[in-house]
C-alpha atoms as a PDB file:
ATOM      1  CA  UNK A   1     -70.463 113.824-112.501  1.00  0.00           C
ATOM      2  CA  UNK A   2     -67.619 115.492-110.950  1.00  0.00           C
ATOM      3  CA  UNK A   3     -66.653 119.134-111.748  1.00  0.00           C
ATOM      4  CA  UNK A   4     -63.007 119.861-113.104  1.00  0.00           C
ATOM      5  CA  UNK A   5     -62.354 122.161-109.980  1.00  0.00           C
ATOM      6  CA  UNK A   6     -63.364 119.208-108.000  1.00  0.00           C
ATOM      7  CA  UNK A   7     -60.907 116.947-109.216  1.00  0.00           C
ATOM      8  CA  UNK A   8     -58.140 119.095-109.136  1.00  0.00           C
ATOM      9  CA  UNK A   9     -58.939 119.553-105.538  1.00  0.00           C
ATOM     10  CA  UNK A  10     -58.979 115.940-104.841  1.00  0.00           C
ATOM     11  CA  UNK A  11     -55.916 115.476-106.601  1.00  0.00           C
ATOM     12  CA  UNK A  12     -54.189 118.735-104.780  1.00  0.00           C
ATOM     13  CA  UNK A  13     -55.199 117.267-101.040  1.00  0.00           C
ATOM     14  CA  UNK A  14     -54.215 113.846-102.142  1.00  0.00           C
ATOM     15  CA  UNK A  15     -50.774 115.205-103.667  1.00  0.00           C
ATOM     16  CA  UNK A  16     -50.236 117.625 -99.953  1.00  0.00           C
ATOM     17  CA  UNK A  17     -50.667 114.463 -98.060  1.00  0.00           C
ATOM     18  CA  UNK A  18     -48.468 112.472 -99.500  1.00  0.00           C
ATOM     19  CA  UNK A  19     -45.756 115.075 -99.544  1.00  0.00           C
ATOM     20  CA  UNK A  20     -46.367 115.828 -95.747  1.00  0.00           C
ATOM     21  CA  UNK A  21     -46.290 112.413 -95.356  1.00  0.00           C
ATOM     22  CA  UNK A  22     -43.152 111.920 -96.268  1.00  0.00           C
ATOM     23  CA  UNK A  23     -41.338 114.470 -93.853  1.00  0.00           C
ATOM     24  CA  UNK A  24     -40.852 113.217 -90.056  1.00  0.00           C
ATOM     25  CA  UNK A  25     -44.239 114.128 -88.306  1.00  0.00           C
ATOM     26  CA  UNK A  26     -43.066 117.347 -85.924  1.00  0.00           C
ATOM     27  CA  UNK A  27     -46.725 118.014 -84.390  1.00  0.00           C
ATOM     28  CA  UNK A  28     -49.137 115.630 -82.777  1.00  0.00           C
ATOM     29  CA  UNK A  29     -52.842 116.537 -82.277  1.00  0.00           C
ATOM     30  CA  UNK A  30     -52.198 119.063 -79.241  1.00  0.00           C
ATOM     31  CA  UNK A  31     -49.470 120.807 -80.826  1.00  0.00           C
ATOM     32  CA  UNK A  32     -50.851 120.765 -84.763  1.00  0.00           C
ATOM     33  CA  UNK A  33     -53.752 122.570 -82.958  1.00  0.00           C
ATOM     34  CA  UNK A  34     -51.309 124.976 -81.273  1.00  0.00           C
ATOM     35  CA  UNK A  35     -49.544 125.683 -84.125  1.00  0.00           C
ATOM     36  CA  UNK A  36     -52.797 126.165 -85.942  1.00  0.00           C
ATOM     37  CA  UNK A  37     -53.585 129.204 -83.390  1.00  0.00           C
ATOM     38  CA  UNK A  38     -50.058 130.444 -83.383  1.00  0.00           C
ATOM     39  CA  UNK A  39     -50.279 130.937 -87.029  1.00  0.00           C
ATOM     40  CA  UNK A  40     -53.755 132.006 -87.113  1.00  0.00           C
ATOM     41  CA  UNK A  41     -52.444 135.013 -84.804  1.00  0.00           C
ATOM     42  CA  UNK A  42     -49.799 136.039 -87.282  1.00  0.00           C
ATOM     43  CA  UNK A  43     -52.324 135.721 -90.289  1.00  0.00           C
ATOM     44  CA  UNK A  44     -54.476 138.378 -88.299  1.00  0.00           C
ATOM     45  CA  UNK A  45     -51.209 140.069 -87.418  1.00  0.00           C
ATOM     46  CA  UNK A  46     -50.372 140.676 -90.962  1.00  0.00           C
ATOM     47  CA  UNK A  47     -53.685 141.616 -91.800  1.00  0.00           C
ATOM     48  CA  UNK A  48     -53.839 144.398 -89.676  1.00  0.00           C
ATOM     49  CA  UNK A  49     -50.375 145.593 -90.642  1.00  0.00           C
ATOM     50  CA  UNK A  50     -51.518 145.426 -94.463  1.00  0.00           C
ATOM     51  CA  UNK A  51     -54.976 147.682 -93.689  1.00  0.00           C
ATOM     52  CA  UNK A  52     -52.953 150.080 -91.888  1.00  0.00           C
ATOM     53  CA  UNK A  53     -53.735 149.220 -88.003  1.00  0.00           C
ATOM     54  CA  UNK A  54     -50.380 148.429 -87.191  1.00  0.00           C
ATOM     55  CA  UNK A  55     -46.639 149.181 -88.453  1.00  0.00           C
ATOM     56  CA  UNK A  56     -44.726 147.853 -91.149  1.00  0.00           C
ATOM     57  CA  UNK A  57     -46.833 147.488 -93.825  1.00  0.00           C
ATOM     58  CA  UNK A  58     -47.284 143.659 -95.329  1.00  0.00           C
ATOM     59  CA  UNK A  59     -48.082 143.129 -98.986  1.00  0.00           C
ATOM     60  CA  UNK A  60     -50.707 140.484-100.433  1.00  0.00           C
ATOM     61  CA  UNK A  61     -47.734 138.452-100.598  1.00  0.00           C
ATOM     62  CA  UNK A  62     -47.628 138.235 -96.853  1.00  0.00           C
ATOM     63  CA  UNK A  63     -50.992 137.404 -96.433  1.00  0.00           C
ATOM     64  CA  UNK A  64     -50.761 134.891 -99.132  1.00  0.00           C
ATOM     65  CA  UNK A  65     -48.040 132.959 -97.472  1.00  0.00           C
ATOM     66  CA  UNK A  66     -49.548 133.466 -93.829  1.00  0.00           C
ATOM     67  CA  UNK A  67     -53.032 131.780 -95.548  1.00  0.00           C
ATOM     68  CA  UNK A  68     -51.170 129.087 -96.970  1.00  0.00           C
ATOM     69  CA  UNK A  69     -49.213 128.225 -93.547  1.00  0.00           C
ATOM     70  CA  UNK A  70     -52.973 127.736 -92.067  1.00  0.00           C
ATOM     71  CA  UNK A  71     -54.285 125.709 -95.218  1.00  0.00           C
ATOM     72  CA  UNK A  72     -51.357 123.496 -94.325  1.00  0.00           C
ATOM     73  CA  UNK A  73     -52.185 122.809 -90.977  1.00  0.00           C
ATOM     74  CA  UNK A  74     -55.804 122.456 -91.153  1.00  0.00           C
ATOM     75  CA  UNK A  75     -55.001 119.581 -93.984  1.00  0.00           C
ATOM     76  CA  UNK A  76     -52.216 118.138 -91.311  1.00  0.00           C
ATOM     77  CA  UNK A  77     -54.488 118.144 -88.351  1.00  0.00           C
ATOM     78  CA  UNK A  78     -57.352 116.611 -90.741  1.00  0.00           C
ATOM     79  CA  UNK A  79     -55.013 113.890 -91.450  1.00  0.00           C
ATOM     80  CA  UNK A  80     -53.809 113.722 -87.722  1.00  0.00           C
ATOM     81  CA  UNK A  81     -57.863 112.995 -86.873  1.00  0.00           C
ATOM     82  CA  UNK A  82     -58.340 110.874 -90.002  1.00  0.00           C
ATOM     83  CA  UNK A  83     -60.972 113.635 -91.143  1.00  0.00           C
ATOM     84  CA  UNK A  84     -61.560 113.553 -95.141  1.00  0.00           C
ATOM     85  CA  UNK A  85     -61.902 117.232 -95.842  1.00  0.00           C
ATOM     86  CA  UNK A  86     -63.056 116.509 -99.203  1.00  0.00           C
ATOM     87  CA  UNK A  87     -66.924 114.662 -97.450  1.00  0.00           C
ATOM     88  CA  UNK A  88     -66.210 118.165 -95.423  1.00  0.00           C
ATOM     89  CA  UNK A  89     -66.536 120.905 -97.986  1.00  0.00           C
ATOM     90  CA  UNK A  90     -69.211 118.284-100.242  1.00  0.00           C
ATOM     91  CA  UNK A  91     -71.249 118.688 -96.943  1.00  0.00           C
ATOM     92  CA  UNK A  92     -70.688 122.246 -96.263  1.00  0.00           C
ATOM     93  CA  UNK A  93     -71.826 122.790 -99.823  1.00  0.00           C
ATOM     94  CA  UNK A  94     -74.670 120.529 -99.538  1.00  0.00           C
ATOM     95  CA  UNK A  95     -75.994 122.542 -95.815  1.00  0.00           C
ATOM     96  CA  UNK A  96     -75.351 125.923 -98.039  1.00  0.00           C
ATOM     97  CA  UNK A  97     -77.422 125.191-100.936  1.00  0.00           C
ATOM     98  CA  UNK A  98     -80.163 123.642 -98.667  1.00  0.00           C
ATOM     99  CA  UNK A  99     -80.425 126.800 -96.772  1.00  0.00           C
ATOM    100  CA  UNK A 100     -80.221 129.213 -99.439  1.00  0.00           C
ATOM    101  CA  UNK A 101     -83.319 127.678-101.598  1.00  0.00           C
ATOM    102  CA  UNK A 102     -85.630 130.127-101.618  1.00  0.00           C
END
């Protein structure tokens, strides 16, 4: 049986794709992965900037939106490779609970 959460994620990735889909593909596998980096960089940018490394100071906000920017190219490059990331995270969660039995 499936949980709630687990639906709603299904239905949320299903939903993203469709949308992305539907806008003229900008990045093909060597530049989704680019991109990917490039905004991996600014999420760690912003993080030090919000603990105080670096000047200004970013908000939760920021690192809200700079997380979201990389959840949306991991699920574009996933689709780019034909990659289900829902068999991903089942398996993920699957290795997890097999190693952590006592």
């Amino acid at each position: 049986m499936k949980r709630k959460s687990e639906f709603n994620f299904q239905n949320f990735i299903r939903s993203f794709r469709k949308k992305i889909n539907s806008f003229p593909r900008k990045w093909n596998k060597e530049a989704g992965t680019l991109h990917l980096v490039e905004e991996i960089g600014e999420f760690t940018e912003i993080i030090l900037q919000h603990k105080g490394y670096k000047a200004p100071y970013k908000t939760r906000e920021d690192i809200k939106n700079a997380l979201s920017d990389i959840v949306e190219d991991v699920i574009c490059l996933a689709d780019l490779y034909k990659i289900d990331l829902i068999d991903i995270f089942r398996e993920i969660i699957a290795d997890k609970t097999t190693k952590n039995k006592p």
